[in-house]
Protein backbone atom coordinates (compact mmCIF):
# COMPACT_ATOMS: atom_id res chain seq x y z
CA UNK A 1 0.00 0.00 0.00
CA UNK A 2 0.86 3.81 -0.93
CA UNK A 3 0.54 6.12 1.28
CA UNK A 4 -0.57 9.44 0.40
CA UNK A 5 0.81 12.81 1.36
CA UNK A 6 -0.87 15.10 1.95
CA UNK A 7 0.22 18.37 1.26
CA UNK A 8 0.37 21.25 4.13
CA UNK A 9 2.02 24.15 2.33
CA UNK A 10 -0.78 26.70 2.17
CA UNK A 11 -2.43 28.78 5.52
CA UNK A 12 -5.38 28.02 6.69
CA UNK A 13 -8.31 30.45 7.08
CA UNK A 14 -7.80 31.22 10.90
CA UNK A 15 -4.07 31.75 10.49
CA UNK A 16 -5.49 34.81 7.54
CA UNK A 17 -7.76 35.61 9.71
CA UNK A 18 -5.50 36.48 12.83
CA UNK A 19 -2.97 38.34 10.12
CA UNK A 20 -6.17 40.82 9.28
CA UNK A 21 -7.17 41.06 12.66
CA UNK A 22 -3.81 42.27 13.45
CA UNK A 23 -3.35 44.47 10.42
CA UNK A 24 -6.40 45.92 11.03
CA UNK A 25 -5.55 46.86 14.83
CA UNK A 26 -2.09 48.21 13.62
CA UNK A 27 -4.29 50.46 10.92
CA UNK A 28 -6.54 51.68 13.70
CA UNK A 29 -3.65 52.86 15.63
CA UNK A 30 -1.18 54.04 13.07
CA UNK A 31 -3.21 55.61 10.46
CA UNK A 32 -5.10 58.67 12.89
CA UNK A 33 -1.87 59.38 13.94
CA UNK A 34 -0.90 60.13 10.31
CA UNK A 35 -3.77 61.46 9.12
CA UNK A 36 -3.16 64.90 11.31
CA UNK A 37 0.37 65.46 9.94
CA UNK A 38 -0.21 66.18 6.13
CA UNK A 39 -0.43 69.97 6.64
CA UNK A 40 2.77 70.39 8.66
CA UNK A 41 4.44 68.36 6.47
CA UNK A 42 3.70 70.43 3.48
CA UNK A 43 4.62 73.40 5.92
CA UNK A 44 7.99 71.59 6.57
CA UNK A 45 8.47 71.28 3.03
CA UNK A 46 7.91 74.99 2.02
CA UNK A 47 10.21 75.86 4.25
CA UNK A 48 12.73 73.54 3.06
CA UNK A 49 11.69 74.42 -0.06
CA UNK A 50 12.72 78.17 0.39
CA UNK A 51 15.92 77.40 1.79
CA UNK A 52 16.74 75.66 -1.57
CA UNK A 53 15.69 78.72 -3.13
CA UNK A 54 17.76 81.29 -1.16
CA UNK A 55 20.89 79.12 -1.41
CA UNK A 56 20.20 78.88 -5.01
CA UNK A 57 19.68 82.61 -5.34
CA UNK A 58 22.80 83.35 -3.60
CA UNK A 59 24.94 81.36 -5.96
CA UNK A 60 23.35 83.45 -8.95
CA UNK A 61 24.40 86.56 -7.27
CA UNK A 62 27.98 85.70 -7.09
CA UNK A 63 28.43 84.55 -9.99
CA UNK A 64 26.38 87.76 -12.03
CA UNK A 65 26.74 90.48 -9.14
CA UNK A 66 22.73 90.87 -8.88
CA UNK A 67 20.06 88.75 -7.99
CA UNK A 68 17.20 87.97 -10.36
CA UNK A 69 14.74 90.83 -10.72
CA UNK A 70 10.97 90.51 -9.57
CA UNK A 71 10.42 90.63 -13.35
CA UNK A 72 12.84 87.77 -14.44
CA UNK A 73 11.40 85.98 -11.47
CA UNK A 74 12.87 82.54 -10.38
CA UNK A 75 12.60 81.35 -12.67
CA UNK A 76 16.00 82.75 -13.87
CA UNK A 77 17.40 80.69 -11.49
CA UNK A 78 16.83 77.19 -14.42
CA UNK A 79 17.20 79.90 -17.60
CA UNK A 80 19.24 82.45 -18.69
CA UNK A 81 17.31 85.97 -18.39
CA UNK A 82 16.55 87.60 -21.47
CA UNK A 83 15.01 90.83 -20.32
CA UNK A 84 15.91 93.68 -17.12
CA UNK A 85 19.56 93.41 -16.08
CA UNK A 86 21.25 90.64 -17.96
CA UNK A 87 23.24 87.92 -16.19
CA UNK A 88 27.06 88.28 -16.44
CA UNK A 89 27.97 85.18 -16.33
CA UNK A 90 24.83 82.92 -16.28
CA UNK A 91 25.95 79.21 -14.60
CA UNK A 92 25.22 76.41 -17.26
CA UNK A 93 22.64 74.14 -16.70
CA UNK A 94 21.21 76.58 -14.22
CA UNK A 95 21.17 76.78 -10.35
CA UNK A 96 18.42 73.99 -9.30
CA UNK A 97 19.07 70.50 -9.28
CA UNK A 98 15.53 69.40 -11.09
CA UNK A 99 15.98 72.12 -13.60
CA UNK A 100 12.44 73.61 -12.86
CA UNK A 101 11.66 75.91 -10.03
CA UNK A 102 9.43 73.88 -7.26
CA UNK A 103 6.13 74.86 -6.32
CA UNK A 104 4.79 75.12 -2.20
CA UNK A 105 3.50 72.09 -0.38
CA UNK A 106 0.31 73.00 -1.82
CA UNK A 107 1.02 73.17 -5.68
CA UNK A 108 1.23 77.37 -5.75
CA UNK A 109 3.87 78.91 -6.98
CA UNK A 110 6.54 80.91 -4.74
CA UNK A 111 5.82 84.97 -4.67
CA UNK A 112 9.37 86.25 -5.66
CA UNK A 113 9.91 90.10 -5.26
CA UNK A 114 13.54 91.74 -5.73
CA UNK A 115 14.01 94.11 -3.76
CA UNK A 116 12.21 92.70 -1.11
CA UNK A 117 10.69 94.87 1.87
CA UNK A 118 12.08 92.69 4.59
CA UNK A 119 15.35 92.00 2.78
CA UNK A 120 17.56 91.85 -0.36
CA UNK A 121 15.01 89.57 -2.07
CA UNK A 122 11.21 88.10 -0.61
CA UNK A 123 9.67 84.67 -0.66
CA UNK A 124 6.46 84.07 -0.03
CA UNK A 125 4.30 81.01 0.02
CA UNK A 126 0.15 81.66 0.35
CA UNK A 127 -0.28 78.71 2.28
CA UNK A 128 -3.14 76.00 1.20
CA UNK A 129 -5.13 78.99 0.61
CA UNK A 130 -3.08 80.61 -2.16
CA UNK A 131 -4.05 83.76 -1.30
CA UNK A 132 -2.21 86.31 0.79
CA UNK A 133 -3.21 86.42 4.84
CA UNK A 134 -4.40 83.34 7.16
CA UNK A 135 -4.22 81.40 9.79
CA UNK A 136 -3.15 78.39 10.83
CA UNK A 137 -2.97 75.80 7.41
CA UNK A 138 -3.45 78.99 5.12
CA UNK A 139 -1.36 80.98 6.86
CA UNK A 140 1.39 82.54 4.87
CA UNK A 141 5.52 81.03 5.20
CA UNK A 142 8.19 83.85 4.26
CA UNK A 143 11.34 83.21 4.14
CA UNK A 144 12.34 86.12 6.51
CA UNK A 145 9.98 84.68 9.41
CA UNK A 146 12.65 82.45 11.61
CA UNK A 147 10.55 80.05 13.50
C-alpha cells in the first residue's frame, strides 16, 4: 500500500484571519496618527523648499553680481534671463538640481519680489489657501519669518 501525502504548504483560514485582525488593529492605531500630519508636512516642506531657493539665489548673485529681478522671477534661477539686467555670467545648466523651479507644499507657486521689503530679495508662500493672509494651514511662510 501507498501512502498518500498530503500536502500542508498553504495557511489556513484562521491563520489569515488572525494576520487581518492584526493588520487591522495596527491600521486603527497608526493611520489617525498620520492622518493629522499632512499639513505640517507640506509646511515643513515649504520651508525647506525656500531654503533651496535662497541658497540657489545666492549662488546666482555671485556669480552675475545681482540677484534675479521681480520681473525675471525665479525662474532665472533654471534659464538664462533675457530681459531687465542681464546675467554676467549665467551658470550652465542653471542653479536647481531638477531644472524647474518647485512649487509650495500646496502646488502654488513661490511669490518672488527683488528688492524685497524685509530684505535683499522676498519669498512668499500663500499657504493652502493661495491667497495672501491666514491662519493656521493657510497661513502665509516667508522666508524672513525664523521660526
Amino acid at each position: 500500500m501507498q501512502k498518500k501525502r498530503k500536502n500542508n504548504s498553504g495557511f489556513t483560514l484562521i491563520e489569515l484571519m488572525v494576520v487581518l485582525v492584526i493588520l487591522g488593529i495596527l491600521a486603527g492605531l497608526i493611520v489617525p496618527r498620520m492622518m493629522g500630519r499632512t499639513e505640517e508636512a507640506k509646511q515643513v516642506k515649504t520651508k525647506l523648499q525656500m531654503d533651496g531657493l535662497e541658497a540657489a539665489l545666492k549662488l546666482y548673485k555671485l556669480d552675475n553680481g545681482v540677484y534675479p529681478s521681480t520681473e525675471q522671477g525665479l525662474q532665472a534661477l533654471v534659464e538664462a534671463p533675457k530681459t531687465g539686467t542681464l546675467p554676467k555670467a549665467w551658470r550652465e545648466g542653471g542653479y536647481l538640481e531638477k531644472k524647474k523651479v518647485p512649487v509650495d507644499g500646496w502646488g502654488n507657486a513661490y511669490v518672488y519680489i527683488q528688492p524685497g521689503t524685509n530684505g535683499e530679495y522676498d519669498i512668499s508662500s500663500n499657504g493652502a489657501d493661495g491667497e495672501p493672509g491666514g491662519e493656521g494651514k493657510n497661513k502665509d511662510l516667508n522666508n524672513w519669518d525664523s521660526e
